[in-house]
N, C-alpha and C. Protein backbone atom coordinates (compact mmCIF):
# COMPACT_ATOMS: atom_id res chain seq x y z
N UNK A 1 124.05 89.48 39.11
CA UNK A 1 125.08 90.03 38.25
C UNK A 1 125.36 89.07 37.10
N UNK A 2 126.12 89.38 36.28
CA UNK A 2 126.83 88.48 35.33
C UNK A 2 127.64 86.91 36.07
N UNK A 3 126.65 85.92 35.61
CA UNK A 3 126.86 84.70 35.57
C UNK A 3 128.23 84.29 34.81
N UNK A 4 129.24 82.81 34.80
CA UNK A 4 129.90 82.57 33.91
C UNK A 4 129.66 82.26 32.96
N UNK A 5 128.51 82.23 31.98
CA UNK A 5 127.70 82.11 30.80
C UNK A 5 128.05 83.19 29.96
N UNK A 6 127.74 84.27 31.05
CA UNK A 6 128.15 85.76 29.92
C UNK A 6 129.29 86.10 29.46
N UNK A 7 130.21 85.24 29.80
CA UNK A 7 131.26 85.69 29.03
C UNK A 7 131.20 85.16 27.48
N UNK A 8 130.92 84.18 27.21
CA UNK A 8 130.67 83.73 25.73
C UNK A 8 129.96 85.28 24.89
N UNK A 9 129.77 84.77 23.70
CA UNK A 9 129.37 85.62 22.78
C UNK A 9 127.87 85.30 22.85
N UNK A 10 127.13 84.66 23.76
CA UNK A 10 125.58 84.13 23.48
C UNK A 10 124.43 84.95 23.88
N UNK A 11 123.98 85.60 22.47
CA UNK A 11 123.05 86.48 23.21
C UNK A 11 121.69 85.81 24.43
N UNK A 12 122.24 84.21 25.11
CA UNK A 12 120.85 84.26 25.22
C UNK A 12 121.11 83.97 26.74
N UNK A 13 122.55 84.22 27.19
CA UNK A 13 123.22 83.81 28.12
C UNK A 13 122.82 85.56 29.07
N UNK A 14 122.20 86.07 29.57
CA UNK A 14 122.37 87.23 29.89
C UNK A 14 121.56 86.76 31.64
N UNK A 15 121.94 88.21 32.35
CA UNK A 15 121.17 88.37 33.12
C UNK A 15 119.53 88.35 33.17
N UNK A 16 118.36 87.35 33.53
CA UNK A 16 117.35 88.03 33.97
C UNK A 16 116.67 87.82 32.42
N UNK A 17 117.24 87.22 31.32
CA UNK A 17 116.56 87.82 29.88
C UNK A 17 115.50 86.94 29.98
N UNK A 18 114.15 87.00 29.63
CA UNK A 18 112.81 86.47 29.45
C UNK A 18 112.66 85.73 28.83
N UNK A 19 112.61 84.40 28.69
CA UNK A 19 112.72 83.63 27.49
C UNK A 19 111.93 82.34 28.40
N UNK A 20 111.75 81.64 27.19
CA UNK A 20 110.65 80.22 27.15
C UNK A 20 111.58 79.29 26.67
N UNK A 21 111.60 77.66 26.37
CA UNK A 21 112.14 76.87 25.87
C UNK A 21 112.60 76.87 24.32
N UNK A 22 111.79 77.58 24.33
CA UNK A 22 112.31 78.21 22.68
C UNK A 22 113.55 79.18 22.07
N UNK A 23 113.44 79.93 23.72
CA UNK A 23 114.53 81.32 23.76
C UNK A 23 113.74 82.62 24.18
N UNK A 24 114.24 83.80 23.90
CA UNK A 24 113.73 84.92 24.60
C UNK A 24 112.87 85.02 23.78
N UNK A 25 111.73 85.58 24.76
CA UNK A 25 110.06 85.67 24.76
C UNK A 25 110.04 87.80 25.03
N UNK A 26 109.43 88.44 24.10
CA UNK A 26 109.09 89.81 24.03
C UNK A 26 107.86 90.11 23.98
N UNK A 27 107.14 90.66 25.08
CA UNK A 27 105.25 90.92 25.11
C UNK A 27 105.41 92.13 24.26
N UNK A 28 106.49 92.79 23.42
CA UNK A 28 106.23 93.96 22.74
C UNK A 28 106.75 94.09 21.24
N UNK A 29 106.60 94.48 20.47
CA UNK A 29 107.62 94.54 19.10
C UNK A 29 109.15 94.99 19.34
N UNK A 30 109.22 96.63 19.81
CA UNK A 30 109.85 97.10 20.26
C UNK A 30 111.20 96.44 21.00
N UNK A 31 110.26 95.48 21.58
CA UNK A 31 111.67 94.64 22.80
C UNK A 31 112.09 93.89 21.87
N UNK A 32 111.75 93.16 20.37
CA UNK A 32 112.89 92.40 19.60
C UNK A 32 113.38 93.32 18.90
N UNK A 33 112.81 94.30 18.79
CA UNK A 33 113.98 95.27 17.78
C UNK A 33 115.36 95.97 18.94
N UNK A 34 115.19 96.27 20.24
CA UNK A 34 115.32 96.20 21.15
C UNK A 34 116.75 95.26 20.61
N UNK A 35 116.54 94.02 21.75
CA UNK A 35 117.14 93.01 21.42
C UNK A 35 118.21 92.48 20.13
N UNK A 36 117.53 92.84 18.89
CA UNK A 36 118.18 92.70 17.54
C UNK A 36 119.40 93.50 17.28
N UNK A 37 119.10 95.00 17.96
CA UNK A 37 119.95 95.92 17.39
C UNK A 37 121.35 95.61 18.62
N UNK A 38 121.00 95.39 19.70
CA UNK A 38 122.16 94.77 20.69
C UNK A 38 123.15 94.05 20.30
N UNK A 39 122.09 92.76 19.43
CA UNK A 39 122.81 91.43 19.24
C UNK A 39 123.88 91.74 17.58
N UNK A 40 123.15 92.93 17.16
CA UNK A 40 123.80 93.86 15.52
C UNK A 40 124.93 94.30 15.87
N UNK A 41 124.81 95.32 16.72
CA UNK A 41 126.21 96.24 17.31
C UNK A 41 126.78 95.55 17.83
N UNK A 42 127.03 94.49 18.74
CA UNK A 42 128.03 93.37 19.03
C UNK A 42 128.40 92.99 17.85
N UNK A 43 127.94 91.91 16.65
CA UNK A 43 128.20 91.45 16.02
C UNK A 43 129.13 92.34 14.71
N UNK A 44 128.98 93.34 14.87
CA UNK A 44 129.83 94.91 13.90
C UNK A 44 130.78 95.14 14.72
N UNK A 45 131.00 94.74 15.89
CA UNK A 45 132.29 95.32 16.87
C UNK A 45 131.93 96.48 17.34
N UNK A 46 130.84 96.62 17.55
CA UNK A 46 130.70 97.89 18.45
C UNK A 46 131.09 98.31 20.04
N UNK A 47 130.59 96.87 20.49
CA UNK A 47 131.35 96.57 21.84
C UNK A 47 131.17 94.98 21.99
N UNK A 48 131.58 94.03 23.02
CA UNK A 48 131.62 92.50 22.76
C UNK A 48 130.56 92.43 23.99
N UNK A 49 130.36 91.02 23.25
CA UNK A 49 129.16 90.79 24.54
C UNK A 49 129.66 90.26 25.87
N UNK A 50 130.57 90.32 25.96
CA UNK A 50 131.19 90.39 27.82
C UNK A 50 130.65 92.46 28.17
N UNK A 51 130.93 92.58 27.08
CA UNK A 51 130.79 94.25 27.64
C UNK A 51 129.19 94.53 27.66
N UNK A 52 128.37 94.03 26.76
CA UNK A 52 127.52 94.36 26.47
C UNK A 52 126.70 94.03 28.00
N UNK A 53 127.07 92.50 28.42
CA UNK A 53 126.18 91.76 29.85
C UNK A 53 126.88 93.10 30.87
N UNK A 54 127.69 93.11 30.54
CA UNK A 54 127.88 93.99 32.39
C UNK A 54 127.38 95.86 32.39
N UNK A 55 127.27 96.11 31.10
CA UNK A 55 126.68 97.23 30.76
C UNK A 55 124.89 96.67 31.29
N UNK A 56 124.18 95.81 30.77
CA UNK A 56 123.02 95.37 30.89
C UNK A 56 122.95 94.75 32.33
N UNK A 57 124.03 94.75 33.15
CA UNK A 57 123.83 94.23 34.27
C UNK A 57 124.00 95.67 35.58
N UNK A 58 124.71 96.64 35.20
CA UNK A 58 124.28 97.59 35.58
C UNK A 58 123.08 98.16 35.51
N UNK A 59 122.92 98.41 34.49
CA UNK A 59 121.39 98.91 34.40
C UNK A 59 119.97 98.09 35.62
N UNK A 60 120.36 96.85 35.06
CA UNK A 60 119.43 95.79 36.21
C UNK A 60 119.26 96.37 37.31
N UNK A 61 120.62 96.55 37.94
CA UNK A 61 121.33 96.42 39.25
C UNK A 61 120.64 98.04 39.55
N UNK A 62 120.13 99.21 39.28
CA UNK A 62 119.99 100.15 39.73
C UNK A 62 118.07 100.18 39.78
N UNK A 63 118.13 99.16 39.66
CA UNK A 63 116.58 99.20 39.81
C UNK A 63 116.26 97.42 40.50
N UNK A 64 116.58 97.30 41.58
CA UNK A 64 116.34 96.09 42.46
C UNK A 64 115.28 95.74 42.59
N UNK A 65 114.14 96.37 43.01
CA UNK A 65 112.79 96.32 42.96
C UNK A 65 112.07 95.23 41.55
N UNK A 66 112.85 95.73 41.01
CA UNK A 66 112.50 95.49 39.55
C UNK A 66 111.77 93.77 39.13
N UNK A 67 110.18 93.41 38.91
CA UNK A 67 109.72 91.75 38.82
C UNK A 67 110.05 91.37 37.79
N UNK A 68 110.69 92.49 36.60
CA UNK A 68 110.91 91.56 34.82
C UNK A 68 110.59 92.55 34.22
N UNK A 69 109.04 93.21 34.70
CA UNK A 69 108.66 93.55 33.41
C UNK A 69 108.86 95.07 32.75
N UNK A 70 110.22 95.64 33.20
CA UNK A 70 111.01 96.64 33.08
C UNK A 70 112.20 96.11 32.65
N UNK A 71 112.49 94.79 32.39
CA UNK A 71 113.55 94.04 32.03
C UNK A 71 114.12 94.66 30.38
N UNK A 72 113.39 95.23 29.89
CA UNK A 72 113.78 95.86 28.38
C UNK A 72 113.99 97.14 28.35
N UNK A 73 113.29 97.92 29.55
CA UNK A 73 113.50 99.30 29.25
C UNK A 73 114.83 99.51 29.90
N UNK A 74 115.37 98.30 30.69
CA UNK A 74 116.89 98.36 30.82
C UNK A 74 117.92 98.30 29.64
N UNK A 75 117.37 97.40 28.93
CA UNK A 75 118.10 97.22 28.31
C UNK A 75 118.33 98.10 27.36
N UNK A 76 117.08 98.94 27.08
CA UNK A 76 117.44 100.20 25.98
C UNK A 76 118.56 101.68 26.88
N UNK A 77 118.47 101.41 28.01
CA UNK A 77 119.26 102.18 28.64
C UNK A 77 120.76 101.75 29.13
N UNK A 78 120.70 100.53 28.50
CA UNK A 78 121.91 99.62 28.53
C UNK A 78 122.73 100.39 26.98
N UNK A 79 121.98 100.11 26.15
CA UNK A 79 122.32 100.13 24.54
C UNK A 79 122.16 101.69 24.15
N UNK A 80 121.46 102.71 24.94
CA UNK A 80 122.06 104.18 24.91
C UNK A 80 122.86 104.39 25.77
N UNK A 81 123.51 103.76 27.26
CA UNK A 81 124.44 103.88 27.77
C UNK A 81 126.32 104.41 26.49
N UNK A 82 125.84 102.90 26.11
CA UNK A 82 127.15 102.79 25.27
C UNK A 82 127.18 102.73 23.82
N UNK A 83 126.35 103.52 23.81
CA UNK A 83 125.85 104.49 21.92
C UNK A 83 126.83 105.61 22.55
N UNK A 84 126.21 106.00 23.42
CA UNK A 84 126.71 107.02 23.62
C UNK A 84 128.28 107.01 24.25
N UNK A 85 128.72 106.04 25.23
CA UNK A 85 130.32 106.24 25.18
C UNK A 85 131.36 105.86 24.27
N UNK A 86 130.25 105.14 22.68
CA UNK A 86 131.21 105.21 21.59
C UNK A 86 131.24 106.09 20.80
N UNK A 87 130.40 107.09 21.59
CA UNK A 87 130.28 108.15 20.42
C UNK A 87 129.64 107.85 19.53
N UNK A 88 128.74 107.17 19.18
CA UNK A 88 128.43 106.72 17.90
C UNK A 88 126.94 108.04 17.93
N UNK A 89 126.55 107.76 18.63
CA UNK A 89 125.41 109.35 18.63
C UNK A 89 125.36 110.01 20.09
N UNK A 90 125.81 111.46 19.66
CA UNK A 90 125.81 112.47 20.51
C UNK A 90 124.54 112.72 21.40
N UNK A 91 124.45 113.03 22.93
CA UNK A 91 123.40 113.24 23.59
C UNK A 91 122.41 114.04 23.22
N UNK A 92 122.86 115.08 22.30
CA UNK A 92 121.28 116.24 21.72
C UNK A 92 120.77 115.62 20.26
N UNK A 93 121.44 115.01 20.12
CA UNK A 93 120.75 113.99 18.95
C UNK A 93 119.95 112.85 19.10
N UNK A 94 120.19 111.99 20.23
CA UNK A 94 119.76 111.23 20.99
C UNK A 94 118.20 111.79 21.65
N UNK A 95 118.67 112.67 22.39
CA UNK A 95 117.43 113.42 22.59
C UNK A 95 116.70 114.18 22.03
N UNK A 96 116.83 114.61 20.58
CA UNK A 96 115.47 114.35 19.40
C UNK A 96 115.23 113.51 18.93
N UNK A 97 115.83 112.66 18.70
CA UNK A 97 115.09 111.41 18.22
C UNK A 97 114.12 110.75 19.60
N UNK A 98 114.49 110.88 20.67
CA UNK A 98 113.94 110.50 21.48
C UNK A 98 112.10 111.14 21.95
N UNK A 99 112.70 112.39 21.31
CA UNK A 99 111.08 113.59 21.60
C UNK A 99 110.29 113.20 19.84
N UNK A 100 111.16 112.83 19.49
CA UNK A 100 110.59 112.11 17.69
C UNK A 100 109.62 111.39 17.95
N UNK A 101 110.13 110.40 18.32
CA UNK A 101 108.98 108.99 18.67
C UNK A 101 108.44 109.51 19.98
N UNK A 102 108.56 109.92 20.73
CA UNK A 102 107.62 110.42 21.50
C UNK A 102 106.52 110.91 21.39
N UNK A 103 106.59 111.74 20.17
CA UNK A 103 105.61 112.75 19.60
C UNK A 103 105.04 111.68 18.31
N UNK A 104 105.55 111.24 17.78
CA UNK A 104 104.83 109.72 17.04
C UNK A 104 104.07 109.17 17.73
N UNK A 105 103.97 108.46 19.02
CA UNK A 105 103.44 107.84 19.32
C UNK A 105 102.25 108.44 20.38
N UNK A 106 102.67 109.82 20.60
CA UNK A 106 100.80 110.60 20.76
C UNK A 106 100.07 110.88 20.00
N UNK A 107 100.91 111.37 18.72
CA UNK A 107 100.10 111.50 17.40
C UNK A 107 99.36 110.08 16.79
N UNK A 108 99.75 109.00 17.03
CA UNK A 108 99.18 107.80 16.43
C UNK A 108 98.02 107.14 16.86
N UNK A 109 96.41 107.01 16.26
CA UNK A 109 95.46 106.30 16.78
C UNK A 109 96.06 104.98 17.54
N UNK A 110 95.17 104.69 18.81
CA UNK A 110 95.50 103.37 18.97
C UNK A 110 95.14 102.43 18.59
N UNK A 111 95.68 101.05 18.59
CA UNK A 111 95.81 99.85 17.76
C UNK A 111 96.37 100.11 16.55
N UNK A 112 97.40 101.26 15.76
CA UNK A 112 98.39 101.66 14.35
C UNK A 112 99.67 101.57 15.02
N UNK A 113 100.45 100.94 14.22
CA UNK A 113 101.83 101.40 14.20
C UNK A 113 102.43 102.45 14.07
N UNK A 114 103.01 102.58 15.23
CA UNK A 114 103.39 104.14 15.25
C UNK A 114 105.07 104.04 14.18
N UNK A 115 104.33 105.30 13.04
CA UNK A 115 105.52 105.24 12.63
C UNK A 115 106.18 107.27 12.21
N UNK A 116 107.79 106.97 12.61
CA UNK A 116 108.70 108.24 12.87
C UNK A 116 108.21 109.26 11.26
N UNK A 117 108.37 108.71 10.69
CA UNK A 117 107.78 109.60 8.98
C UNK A 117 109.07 109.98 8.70
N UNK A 118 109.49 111.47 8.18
CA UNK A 118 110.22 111.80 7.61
C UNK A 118 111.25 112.55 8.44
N UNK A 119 112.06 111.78 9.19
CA UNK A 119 113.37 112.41 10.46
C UNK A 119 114.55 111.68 9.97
């Protein structure tokens, strides 16, 4: 669960987050944009990062099994958790954008950046 670290504002203080001596380590693009937009919406007052760790520590917590390397797709279900209980985007909006990039990223040769186009 949430350590006494997480209460600070430090994004690097979290449950479980992947990181090297350098700081958190991402095998994907996705997981720093991921990551960025977390550390954005805290920093705008969207929610504080005491809220943000125990939102991200739920998520953890429902998948025990879990060795790491699902450690991000928590976290995006951390950060639509509470998109969505600020209202900031509605669930049927959420879920086209979600079938958006979905459908981007079957449409896209592999080894290209999959990109959304005109949504």
């Amino acid at each position: 669960m949430i350590g006494p670290e997480a209460s600070a504002s430090d994004p690097l203080a979290l449950p479980g987050l992947p990181r090297d001596a350098e700081g958190p380590v991402f095998a994907e693009p996705w997981q720093a944009l991921a990551f960025a937009l977390a550390v954005r919406l805290s920093a705008e007052g969207v929610f504080t990062w005491p809220e943000w760790a125990a939102a991200l520590s739920r998520a953890l917590a429902c998948d025990p099994g879990n060795d790491g390397s699902r450690y991000y797709l928590h976290w995006v279900s951390a950060l639509e958790g509470l998109i969505a209980e600020r209202g900031l985007v509605g669930a049927p909006d959420m879920a086209a954008r979600k079938a958006a990039w979905a459908e981007a990223y079957r449409r896209t040769p592999h080894g290209r950046p999959v990109e959304l186009g005109d949504h």
